[in-house]
C-alpha atoms as a PDB file:
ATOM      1  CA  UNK A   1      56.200 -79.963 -40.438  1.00  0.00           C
ATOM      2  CA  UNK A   2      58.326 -80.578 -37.306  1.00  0.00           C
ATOM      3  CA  UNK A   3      59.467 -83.792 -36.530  1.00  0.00           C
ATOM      4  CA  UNK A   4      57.427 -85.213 -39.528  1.00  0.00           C
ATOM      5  CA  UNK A   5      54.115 -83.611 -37.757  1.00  0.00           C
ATOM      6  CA  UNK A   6      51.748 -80.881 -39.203  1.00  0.00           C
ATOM      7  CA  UNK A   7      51.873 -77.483 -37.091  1.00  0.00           C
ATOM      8  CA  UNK A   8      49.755 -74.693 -38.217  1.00  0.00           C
ATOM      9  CA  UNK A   9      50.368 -70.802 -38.246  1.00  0.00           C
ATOM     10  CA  UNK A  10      48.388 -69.663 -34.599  1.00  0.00           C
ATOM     11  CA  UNK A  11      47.454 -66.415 -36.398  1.00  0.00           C
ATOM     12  CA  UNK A  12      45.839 -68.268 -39.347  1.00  0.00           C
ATOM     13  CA  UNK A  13      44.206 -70.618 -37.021  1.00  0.00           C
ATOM     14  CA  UNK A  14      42.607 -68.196 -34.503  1.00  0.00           C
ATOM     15  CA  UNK A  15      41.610 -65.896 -37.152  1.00  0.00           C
ATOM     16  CA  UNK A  16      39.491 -69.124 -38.884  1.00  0.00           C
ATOM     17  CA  UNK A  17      38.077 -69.495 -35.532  1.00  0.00           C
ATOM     18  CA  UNK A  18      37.313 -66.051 -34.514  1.00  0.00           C
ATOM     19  CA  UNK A  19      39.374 -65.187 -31.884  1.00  0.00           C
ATOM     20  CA  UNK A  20      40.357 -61.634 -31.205  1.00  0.00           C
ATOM     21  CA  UNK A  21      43.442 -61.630 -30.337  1.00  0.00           C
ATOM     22  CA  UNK A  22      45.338 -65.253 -31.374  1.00  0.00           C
ATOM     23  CA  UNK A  23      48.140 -64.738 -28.979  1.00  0.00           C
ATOM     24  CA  UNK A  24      46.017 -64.827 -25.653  1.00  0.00           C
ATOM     25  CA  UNK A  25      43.601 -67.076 -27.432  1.00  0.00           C
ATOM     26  CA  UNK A  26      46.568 -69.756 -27.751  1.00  0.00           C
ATOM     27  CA  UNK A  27      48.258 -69.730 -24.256  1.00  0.00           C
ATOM     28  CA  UNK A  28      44.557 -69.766 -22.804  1.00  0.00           C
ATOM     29  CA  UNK A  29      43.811 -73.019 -24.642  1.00  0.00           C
ATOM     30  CA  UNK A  30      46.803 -74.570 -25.430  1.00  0.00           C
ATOM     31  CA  UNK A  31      49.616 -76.045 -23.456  1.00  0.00           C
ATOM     32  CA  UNK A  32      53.817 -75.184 -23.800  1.00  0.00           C
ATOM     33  CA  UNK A  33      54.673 -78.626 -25.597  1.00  0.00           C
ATOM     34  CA  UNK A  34      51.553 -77.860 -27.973  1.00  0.00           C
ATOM     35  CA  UNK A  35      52.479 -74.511 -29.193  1.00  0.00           C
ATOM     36  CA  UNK A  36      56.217 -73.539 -30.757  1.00  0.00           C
ATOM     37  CA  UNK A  37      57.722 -70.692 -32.281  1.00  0.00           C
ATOM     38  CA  UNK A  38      58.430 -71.116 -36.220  1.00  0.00           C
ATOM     39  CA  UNK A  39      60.805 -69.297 -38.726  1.00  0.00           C
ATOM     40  CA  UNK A  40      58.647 -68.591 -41.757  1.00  0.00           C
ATOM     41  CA  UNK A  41      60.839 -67.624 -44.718  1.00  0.00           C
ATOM     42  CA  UNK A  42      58.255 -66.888 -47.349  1.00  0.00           C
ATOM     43  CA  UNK A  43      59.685 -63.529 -49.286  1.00  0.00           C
ATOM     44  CA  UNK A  44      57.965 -61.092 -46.918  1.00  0.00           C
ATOM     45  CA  UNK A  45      59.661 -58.498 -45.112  1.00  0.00           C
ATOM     46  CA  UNK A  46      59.314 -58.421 -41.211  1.00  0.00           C
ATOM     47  CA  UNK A  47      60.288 -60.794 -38.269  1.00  0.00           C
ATOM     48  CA  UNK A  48      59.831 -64.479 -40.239  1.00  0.00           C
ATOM     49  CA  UNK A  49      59.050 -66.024 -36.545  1.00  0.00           C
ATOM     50  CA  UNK A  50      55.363 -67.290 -36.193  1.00  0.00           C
ATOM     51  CA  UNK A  51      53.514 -69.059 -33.579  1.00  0.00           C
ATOM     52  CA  UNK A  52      52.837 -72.482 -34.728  1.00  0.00           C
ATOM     53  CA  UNK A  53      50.511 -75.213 -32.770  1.00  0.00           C
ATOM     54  CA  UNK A  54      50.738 -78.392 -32.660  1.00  0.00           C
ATOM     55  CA  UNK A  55      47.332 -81.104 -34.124  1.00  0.00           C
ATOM     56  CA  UNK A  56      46.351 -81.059 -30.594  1.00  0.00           C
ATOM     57  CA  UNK A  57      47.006 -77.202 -30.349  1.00  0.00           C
ATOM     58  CA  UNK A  58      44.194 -76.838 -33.056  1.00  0.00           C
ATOM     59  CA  UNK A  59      42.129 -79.366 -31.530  1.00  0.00           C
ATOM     60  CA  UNK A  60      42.445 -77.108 -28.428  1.00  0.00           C
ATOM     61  CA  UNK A  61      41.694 -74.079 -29.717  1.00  0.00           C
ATOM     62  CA  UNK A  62      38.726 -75.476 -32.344  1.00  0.00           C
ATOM     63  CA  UNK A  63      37.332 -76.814 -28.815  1.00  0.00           C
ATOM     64  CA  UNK A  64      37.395 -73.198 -27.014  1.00  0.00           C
ATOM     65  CA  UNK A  65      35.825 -71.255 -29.886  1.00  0.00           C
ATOM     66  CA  UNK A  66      32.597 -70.253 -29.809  1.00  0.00           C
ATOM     67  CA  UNK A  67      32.118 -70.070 -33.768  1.00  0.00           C
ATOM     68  CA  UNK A  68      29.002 -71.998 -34.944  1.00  0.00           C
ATOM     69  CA  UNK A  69      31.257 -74.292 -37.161  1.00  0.00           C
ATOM     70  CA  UNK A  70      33.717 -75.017 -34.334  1.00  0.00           C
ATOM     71  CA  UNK A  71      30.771 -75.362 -31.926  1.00  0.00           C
ATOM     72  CA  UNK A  72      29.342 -78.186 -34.579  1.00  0.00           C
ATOM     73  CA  UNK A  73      32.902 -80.078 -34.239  1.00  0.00           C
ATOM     74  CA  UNK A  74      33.276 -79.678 -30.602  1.00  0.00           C
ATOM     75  CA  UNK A  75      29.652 -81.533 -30.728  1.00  0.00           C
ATOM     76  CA  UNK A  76      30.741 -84.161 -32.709  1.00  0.00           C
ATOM     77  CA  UNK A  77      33.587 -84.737 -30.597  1.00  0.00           C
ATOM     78  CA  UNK A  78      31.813 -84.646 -27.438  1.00  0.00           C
ATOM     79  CA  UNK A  79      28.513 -86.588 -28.388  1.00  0.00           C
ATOM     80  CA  UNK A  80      30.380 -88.767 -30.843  1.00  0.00           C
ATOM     81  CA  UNK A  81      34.026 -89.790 -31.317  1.00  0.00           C
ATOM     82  CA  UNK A  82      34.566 -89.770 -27.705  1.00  0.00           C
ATOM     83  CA  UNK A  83      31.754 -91.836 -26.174  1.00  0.00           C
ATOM     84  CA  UNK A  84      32.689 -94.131 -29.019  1.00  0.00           C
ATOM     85  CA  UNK A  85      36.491 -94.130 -28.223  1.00  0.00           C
ATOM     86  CA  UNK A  86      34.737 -95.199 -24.188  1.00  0.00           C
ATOM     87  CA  UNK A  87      32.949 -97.577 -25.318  1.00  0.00           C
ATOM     88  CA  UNK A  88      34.491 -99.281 -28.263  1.00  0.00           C
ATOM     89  CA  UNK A  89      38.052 -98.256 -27.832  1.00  0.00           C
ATOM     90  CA  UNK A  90      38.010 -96.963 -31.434  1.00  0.00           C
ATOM     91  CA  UNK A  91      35.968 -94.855 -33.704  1.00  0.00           C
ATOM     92  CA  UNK A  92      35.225 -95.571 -37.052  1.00  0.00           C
ATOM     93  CA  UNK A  93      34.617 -92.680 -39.863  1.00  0.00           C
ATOM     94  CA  UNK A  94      31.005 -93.223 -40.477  1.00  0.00           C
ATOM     95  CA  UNK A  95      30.155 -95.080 -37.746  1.00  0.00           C
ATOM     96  CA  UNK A  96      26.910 -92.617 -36.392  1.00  0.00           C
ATOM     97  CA  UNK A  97      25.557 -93.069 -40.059  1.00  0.00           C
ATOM     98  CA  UNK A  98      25.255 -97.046 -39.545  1.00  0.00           C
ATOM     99  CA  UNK A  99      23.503 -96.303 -35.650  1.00  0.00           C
ATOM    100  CA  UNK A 100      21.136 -94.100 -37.565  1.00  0.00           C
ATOM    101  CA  UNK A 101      20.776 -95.947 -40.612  1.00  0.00           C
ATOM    102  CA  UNK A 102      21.942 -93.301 -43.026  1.00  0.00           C
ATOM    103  CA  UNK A 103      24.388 -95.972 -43.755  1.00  0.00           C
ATOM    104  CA  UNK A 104      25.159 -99.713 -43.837  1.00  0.00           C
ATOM    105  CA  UNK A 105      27.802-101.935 -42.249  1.00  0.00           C
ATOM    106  CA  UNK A 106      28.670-103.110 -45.833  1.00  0.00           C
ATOM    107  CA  UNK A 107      28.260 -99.241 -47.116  1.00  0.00           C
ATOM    108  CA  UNK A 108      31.245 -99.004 -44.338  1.00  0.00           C
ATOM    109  CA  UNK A 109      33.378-102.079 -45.343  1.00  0.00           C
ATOM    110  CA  UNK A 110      32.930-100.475 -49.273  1.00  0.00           C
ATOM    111  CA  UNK A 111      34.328 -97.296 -48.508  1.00  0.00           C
ATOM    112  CA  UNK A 112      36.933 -99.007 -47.002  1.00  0.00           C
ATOM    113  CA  UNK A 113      36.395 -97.795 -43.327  1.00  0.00           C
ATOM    114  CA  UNK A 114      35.640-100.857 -41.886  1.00  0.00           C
ATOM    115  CA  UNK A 115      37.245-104.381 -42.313  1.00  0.00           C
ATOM    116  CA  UNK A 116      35.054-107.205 -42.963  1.00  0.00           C
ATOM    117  CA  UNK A 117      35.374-109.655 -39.934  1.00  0.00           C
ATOM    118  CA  UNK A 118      36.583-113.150 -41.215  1.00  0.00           C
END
């Protein structure tokens, strides 16, 4: 955590994702504020600094991998959360289930992802 934010390990990260080598992969798709370097003291010998990225750092590097998995995300993102965040100005979990009737507005308001309106 740095300043009460999650950061993950860059090498973890790009490894999950497929990238060759994590280093290049996270100043091609990431910018300076979203990527830091860390001191890692976990018992091991060796230099404890890591490269750490930011939420949006993963988000960044999730949406330049080609990995099938990351591909399905970046889809969601694109066809999904943001035409939603356009239109709507928010996105609700579940929200494509109710426009495809998978789910119900009251299935939605149950699971406690969407308020009733009053």
């Amino acid at each position: 955590m740095i300043n009460d934010e999650p950061w993950f390990v860059a090498v973890d990260v790009c490894f999950v994702l497929g990238y060759v080598n994590g280093r290049d992969a996270v100043h091609a798709h990431t910018e300076p504020h979203q990527r830091n370097t860390v001191v890692i003291r976990d018992g091991n010998r060796g230099n404890p600094s890591r490269l750490a990225v930011s939420k949006g750092g993963l988000f960044a590097l999730i949406l330049g991998s080609h990995l099938p998995t990351a591909r399905r995300f970046k889809a969601w993102v694109t066809d999904v959360v943001l035409p939603a965040l356009e239109k709507d100005g928010a996105y609700v979990m579940g929200e494509e289930k109710v426009a495809t009737g998978e789910m119900s507005p009251d299935d939605l308001i149950k699971r406690g992802l969407l308020r009733p309106l009053i």
